[in-house]
PDB file of N, CA and C in Angstrom:
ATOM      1  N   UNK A   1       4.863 -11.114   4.304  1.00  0.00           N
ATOM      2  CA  UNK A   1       4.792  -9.668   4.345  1.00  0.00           C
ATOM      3  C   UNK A   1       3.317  -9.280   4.328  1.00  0.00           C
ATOM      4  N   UNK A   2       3.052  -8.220   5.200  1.00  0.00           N
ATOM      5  CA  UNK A   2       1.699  -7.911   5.028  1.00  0.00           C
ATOM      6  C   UNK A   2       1.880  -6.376   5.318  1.00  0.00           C
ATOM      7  N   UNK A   3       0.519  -5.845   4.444  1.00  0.00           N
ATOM      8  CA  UNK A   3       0.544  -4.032   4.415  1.00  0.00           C
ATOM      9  C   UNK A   3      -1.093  -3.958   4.760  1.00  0.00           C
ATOM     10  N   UNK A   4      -0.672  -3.089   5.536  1.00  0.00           N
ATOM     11  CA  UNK A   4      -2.338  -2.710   5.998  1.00  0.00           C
ATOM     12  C   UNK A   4      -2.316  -0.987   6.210  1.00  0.00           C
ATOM     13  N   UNK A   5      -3.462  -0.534   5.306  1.00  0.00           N
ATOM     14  CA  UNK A   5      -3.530   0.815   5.797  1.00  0.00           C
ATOM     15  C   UNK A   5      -4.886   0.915   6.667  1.00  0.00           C
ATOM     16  N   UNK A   6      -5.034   1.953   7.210  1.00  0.00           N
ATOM     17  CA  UNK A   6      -5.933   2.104   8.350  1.00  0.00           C
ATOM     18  C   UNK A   6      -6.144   3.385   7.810  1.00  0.00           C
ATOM     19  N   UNK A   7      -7.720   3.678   7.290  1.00  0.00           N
ATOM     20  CA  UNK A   7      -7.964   4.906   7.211  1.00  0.00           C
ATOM     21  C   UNK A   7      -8.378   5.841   8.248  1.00  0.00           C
ATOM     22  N   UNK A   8      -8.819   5.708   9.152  1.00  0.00           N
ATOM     23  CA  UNK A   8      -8.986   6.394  10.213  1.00  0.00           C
ATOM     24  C   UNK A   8      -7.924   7.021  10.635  1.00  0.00           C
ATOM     25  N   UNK A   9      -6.860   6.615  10.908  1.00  0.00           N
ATOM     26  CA  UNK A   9      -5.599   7.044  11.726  1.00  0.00           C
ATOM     27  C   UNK A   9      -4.579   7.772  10.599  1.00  0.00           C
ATOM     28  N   UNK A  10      -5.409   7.274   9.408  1.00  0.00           N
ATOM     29  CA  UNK A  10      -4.206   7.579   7.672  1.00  0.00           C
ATOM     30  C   UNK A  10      -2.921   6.773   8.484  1.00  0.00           C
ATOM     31  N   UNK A  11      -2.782   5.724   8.668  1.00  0.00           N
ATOM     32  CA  UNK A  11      -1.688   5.078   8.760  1.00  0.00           C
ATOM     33  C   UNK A  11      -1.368   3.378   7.744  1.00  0.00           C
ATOM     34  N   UNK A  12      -0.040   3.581   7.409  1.00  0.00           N
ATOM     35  CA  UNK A  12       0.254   2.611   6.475  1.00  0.00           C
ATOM     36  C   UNK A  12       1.071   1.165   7.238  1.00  0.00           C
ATOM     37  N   UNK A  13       1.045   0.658   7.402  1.00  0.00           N
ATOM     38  CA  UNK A  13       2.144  -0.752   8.361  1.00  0.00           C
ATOM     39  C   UNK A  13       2.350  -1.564   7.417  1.00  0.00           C
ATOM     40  N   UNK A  14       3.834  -1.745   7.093  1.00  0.00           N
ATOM     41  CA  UNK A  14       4.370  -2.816   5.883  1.00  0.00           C
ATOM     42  C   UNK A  14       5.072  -3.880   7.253  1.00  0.00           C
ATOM     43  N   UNK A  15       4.513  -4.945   7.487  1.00  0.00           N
ATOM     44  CA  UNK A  15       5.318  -5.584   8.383  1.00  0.00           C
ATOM     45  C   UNK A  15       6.088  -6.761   7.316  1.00  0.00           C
ATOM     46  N   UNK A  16       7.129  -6.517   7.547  1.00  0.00           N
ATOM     47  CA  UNK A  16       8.491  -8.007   7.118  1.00  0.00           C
ATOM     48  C   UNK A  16       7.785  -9.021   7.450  1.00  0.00           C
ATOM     49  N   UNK A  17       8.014  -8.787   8.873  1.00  0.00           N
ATOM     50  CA  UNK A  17       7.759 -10.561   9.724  1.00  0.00           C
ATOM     51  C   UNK A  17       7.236 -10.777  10.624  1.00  0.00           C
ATOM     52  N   UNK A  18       7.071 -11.539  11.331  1.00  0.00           N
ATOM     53  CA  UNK A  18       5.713 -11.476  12.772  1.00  0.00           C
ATOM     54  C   UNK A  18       7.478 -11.280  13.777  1.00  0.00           C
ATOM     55  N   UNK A  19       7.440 -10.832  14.583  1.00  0.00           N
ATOM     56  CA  UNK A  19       8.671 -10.788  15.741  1.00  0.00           C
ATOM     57  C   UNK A  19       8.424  -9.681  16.676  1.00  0.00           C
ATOM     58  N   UNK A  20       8.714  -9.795  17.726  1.00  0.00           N
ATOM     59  CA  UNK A  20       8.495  -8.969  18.764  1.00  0.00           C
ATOM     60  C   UNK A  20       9.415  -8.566  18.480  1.00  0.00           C
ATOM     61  N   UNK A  21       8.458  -6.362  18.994  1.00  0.00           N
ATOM     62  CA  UNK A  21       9.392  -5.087  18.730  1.00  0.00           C
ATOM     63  C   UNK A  21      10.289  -5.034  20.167  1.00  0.00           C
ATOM     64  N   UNK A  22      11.668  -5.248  19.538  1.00  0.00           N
ATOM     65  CA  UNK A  22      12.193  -4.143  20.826  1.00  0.00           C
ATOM     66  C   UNK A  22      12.162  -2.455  20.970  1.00  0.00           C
ATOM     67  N   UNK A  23      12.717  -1.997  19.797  1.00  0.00           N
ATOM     68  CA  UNK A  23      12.510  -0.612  19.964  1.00  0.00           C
ATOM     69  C   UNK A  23      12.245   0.062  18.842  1.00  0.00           C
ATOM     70  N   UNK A  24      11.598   1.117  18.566  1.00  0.00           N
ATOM     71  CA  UNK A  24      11.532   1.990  17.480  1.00  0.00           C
ATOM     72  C   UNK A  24      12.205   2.875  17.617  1.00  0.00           C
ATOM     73  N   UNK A  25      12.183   3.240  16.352  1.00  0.00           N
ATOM     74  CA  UNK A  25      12.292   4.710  15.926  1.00  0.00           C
ATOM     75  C   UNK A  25      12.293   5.286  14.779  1.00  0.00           C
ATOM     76  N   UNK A  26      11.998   7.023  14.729  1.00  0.00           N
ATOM     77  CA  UNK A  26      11.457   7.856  13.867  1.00  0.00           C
ATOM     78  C   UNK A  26      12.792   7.785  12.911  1.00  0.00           C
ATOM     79  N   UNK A  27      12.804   7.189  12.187  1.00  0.00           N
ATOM     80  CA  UNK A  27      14.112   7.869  11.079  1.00  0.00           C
ATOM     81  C   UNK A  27      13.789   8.637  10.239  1.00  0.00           C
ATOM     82  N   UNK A  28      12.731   9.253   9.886  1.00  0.00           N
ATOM     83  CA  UNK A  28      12.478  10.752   9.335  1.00  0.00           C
ATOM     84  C   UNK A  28      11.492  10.914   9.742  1.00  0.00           C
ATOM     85  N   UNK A  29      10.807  12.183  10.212  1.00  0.00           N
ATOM     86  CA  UNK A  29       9.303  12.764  10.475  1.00  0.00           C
ATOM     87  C   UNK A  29       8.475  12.301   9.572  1.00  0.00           C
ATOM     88  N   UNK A  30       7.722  11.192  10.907  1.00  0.00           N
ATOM     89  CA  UNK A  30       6.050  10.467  10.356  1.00  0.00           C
ATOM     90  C   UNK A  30       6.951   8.736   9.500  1.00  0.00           C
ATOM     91  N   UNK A  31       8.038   8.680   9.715  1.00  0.00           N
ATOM     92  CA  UNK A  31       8.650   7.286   9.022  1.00  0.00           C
ATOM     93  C   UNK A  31       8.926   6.846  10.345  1.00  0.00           C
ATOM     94  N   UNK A  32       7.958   5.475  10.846  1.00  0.00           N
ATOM     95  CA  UNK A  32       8.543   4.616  12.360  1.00  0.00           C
ATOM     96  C   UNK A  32       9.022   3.311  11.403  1.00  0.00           C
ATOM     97  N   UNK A  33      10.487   2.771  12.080  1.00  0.00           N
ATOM     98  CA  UNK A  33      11.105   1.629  11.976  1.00  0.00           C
ATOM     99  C   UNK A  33      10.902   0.919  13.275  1.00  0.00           C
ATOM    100  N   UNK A  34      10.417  -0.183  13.237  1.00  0.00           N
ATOM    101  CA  UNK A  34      10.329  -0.938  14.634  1.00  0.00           C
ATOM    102  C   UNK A  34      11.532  -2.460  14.096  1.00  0.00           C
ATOM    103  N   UNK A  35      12.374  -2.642  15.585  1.00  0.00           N
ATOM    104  CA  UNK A  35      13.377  -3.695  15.195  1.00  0.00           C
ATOM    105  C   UNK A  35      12.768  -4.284  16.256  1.00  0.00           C
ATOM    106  N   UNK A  36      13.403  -5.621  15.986  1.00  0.00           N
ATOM    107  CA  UNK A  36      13.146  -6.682  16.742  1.00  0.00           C
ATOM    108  C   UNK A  36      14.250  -7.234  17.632  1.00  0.00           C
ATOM    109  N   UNK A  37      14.380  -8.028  18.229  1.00  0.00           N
ATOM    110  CA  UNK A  37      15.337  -8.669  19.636  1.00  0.00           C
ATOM    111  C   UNK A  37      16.959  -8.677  18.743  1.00  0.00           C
ATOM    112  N   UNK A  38      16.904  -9.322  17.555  1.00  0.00           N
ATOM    113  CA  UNK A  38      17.693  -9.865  17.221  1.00  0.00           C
ATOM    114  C   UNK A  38      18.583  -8.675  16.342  1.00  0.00           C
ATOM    115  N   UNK A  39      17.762  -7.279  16.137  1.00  0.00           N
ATOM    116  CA  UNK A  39      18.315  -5.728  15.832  1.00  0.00           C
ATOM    117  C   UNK A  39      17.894  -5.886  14.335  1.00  0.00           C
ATOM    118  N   UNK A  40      17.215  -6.482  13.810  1.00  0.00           N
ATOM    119  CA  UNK A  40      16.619  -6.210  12.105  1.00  0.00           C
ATOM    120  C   UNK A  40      15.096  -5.776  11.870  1.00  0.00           C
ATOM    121  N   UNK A  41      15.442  -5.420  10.818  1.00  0.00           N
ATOM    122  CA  UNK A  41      13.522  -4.270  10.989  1.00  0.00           C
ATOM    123  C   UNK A  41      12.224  -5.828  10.806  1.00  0.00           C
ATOM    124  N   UNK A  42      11.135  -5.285  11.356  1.00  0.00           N
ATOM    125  CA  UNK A  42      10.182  -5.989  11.549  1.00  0.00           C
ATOM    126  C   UNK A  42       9.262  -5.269  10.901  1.00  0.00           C
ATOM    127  N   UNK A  43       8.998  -3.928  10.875  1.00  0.00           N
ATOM    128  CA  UNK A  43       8.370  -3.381  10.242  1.00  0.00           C
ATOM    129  C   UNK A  43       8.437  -1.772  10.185  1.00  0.00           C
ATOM    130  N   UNK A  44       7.511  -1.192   9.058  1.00  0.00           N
ATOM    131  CA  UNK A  44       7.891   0.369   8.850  1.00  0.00           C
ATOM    132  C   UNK A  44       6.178   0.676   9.289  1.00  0.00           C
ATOM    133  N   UNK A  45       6.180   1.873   9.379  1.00  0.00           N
ATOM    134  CA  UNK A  45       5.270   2.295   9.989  1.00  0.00           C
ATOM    135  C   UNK A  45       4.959   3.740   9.152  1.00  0.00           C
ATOM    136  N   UNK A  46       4.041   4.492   8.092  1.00  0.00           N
ATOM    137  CA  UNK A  46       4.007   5.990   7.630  1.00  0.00           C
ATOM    138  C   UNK A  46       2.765   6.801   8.469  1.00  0.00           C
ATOM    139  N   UNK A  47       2.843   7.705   8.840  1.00  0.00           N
ATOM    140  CA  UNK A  47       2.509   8.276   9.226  1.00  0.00           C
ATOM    141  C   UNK A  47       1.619   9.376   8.148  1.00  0.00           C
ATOM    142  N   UNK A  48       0.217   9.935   8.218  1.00  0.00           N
ATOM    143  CA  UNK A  48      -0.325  10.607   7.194  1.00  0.00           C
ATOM    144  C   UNK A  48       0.135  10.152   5.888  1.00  0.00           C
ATOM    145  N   UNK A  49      -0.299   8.895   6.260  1.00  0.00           N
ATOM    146  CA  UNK A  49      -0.064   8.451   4.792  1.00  0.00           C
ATOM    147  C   UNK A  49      -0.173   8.692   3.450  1.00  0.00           C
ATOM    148  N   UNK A  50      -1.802   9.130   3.219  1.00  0.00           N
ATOM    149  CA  UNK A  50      -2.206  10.061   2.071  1.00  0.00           C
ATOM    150  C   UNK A  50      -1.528  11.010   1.937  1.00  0.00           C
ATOM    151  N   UNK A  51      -0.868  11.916   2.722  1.00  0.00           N
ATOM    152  CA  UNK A  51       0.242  12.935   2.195  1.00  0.00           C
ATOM    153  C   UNK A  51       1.285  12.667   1.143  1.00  0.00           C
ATOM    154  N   UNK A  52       1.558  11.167   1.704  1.00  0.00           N
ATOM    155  CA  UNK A  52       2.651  10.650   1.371  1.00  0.00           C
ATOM    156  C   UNK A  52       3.226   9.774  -0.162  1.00  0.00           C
ATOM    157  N   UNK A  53       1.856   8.720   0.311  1.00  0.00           N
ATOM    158  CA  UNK A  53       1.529   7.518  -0.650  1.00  0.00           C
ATOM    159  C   UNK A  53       0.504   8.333  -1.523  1.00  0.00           C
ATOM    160  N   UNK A  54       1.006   7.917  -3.280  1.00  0.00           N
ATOM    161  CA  UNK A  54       0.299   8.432  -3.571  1.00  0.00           C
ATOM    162  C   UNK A  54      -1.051   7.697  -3.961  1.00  0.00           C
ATOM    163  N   UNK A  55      -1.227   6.559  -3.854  1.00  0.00           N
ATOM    164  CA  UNK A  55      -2.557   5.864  -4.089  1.00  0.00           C
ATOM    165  C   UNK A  55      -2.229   4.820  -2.680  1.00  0.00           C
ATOM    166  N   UNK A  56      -3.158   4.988  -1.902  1.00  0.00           N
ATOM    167  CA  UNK A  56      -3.242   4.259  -0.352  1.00  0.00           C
ATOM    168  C   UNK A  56      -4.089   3.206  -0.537  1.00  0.00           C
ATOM    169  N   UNK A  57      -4.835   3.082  -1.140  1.00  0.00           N
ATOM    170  CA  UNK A  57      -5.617   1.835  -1.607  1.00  0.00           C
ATOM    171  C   UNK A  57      -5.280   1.444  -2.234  1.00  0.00           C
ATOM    172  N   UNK A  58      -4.241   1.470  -3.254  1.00  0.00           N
ATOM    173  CA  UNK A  58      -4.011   0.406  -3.981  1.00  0.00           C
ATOM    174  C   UNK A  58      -2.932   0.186  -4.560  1.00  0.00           C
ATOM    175  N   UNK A  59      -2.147  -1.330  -4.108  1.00  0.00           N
ATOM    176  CA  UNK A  59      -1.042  -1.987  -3.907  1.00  0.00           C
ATOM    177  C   UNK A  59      -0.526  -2.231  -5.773  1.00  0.00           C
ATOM    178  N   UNK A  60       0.655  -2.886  -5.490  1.00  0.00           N
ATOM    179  CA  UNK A  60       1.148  -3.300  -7.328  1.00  0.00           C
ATOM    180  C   UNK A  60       2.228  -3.918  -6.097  1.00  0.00           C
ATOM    181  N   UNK A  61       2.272  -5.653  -6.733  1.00  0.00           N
ATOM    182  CA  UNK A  61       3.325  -6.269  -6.022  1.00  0.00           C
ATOM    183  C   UNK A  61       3.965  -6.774  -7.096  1.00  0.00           C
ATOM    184  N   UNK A  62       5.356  -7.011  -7.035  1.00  0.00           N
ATOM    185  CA  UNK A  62       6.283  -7.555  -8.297  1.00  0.00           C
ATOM    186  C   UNK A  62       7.340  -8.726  -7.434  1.00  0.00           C
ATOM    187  N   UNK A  63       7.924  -9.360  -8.330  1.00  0.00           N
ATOM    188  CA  UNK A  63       9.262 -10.546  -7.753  1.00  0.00           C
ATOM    189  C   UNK A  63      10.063 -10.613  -8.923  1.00  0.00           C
ATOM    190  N   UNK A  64      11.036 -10.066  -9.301  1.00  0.00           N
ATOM    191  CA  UNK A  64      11.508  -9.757  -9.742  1.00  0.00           C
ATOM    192  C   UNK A  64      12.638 -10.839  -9.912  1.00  0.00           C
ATOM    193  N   UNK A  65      13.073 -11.571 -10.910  1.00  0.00           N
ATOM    194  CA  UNK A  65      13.601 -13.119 -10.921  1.00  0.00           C
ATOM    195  C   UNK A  65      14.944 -12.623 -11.798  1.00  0.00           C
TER     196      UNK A  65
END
């Protein structure tokens, strides 16, 4: 899994997995889901992120056992 925000664009990308997109789409205004060949998400996509997220720089990861 990898998250990358891009401040320039204020965009956030949580990608699952490396896989080629077949198609997206908006499932709520400024939320892109991109699926892959096989129809499971590959990755999310936020849009104005800082609107959104409330700290964009900085992650908290957990695994929860």
């Amino acid at each position: 899994m990898k998250i990358v925000y891009d401040r320039e664009t204020d965009t956030l990308v949580i990608t699952l997995r490396e896989a080629r997109i077949e198609e997206s789409d908006e499932i709520r205004p400024g939320v892109i889901v991109d699926f892959g060949y096989d129809g499971q998400i590959v990755r999310f996509e936020i849009l104005r992120a800082s609107e959104t997220v409330q700290k964009v720089t900085e992650m908290q990861f957990a695994v929860q056992t």
